[in-house]
Protein backbone atom coordinates (compact mmCIF):
# COMPACT_ATOMS: atom_id res chain seq x y z
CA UNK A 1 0.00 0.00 0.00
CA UNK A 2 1.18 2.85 -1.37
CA UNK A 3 -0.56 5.16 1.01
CA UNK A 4 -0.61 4.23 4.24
CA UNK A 5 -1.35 6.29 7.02
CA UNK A 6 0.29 5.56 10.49
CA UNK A 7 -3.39 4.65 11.66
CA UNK A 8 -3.38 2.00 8.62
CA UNK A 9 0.29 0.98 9.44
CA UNK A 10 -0.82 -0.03 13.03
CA UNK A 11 -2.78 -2.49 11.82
CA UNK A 12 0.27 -4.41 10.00
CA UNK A 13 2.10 -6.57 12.25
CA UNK A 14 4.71 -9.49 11.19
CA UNK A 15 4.52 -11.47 14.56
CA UNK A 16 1.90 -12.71 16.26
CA UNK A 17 0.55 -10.78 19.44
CA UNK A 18 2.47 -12.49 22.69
CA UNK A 19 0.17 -14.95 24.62
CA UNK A 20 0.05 -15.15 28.88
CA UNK A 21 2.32 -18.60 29.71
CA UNK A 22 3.91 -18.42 25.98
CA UNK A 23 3.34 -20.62 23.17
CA UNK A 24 3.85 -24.56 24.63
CA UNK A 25 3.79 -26.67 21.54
CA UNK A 26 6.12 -26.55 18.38
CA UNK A 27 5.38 -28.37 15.13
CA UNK A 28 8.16 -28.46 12.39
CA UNK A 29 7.51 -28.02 8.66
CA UNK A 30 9.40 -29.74 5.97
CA UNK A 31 8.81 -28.50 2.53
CA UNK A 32 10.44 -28.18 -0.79
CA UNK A 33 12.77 -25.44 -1.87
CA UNK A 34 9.28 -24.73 -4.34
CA UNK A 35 6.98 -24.94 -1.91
CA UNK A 36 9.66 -22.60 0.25
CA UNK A 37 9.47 -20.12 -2.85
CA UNK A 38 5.47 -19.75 -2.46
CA UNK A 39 5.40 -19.46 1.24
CA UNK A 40 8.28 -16.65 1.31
CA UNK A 41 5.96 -14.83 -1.65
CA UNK A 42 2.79 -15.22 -0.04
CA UNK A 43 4.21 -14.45 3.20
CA UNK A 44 5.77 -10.98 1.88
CA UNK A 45 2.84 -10.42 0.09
CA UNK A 46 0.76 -10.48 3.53
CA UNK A 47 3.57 -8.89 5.24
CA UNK A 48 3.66 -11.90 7.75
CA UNK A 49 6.22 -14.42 9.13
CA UNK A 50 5.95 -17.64 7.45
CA UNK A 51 5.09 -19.49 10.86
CA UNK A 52 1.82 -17.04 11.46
CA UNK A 53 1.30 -17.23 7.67
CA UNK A 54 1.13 -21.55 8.32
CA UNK A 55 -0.61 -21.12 11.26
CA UNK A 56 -3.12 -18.16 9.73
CA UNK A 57 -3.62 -19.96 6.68
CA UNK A 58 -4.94 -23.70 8.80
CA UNK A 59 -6.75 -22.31 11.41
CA UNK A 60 -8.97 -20.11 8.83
CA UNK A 61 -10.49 -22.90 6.77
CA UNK A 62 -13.22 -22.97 9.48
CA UNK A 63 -13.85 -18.91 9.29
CA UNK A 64 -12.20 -18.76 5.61
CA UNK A 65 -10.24 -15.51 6.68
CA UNK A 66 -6.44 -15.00 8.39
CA UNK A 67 -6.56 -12.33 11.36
CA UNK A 68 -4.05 -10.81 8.63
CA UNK A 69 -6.32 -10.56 5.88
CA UNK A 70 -9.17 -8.84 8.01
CA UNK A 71 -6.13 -6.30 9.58
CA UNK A 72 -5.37 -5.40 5.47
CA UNK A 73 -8.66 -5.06 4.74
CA UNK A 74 -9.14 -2.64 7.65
CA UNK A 75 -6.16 -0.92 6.66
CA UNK A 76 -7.08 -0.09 3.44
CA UNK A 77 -10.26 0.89 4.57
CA UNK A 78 -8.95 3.68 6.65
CA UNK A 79 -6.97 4.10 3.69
CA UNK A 80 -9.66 4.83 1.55
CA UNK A 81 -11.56 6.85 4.16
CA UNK A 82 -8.55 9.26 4.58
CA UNK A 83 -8.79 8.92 0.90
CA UNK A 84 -12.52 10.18 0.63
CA UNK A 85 -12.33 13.09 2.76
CA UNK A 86 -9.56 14.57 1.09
CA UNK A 87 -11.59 14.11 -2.54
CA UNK A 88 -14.57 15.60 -0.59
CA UNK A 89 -12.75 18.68 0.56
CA UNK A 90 -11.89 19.27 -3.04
CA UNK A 91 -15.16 18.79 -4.67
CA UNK A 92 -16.76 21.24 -1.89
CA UNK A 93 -14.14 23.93 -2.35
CA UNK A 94 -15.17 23.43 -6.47
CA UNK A 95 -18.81 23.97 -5.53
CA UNK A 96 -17.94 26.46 -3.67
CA UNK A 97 -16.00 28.37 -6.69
CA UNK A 98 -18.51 27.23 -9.14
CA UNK A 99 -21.31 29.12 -7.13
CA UNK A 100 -19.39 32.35 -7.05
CA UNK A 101 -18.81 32.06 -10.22
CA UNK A 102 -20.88 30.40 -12.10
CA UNK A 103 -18.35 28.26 -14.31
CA UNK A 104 -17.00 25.16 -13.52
CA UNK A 105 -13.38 24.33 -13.04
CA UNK A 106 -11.73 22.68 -15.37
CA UNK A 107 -10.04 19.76 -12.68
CA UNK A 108 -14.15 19.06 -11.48
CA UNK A 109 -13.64 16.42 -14.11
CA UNK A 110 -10.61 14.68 -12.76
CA UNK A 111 -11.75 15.03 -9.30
CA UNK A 112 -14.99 13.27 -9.80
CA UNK A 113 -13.07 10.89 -11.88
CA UNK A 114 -11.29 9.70 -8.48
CA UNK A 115 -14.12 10.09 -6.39
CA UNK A 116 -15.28 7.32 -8.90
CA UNK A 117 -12.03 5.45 -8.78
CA UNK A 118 -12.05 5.51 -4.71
CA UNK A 119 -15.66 4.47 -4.79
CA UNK A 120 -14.66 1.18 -6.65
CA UNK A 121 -12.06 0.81 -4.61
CA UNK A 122 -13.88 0.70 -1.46
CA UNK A 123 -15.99 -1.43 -3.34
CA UNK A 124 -13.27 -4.01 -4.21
CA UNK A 125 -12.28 -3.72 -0.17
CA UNK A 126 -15.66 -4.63 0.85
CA UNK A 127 -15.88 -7.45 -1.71
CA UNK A 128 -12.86 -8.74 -0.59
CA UNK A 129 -13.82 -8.59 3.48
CA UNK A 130 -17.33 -10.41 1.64
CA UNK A 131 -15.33 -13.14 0.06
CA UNK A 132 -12.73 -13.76 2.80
């Protein structure tokens, strides 16, 4: 994400949250130099060890989403909200203008072009949280 906020970036985390009394058991994982190759690019692409991205990835086929997906949905949600408001600011200073004037900028077109863009963006977020 190209534009994360700190309040979006606090949702990323690489390691798992520490538990009271630790972690007791330990499970090793053999696996193939291709099967290594996937887990370091899907765990990179999640931004997650590859132990949480194991662990993740088994204990969601009952809820069919990873605590990580849900925290990079969330992320880009606040994301898109900072997103949003910004666009909004702009399209209400345009009103404004175009009011007192009576013409209409010339970037009103571009702007509601990415209120458009954002809109399917949060729409694509959503989606995702819908098909997690």
């Amino acid at each position: 994400m190209s534009e994360e906020t700190p309040r979006a970036r606090a949702f990323l985390r690489r390691r798992r949250s520490n538990v009271e009394g630790g972690r007791q058991h330990f499970h090793k994982v053999k696996v193939t130099p291709e099967e290594e190759a996937v887990l370091l690019r899907l765990s990179k692409a999640q931004h997650v060890t590859i132990p949480r991205l194991l662990i993740e990835s088994a204990l969601a086929v009952e809820t069919s989403e990873t605590p990580t997906e849900r925290r990079n949905a969330m992320a880009e949600l606040y994301t898109l909200h900072r997103l949003l408001a910004a666009i909004s600011n702009n399209v209400n200073q345009m009103a404004k203008a175009t009011n007192a004037t009576g013409t209409v900028p010339a970037e009103l077109v571009e702007t509601l072009r990415a209120v458009r863009r954002t809109a399917e963006r949060i729409d694509d977020a959503i989606d995702g949280l819908a098909t997690s």
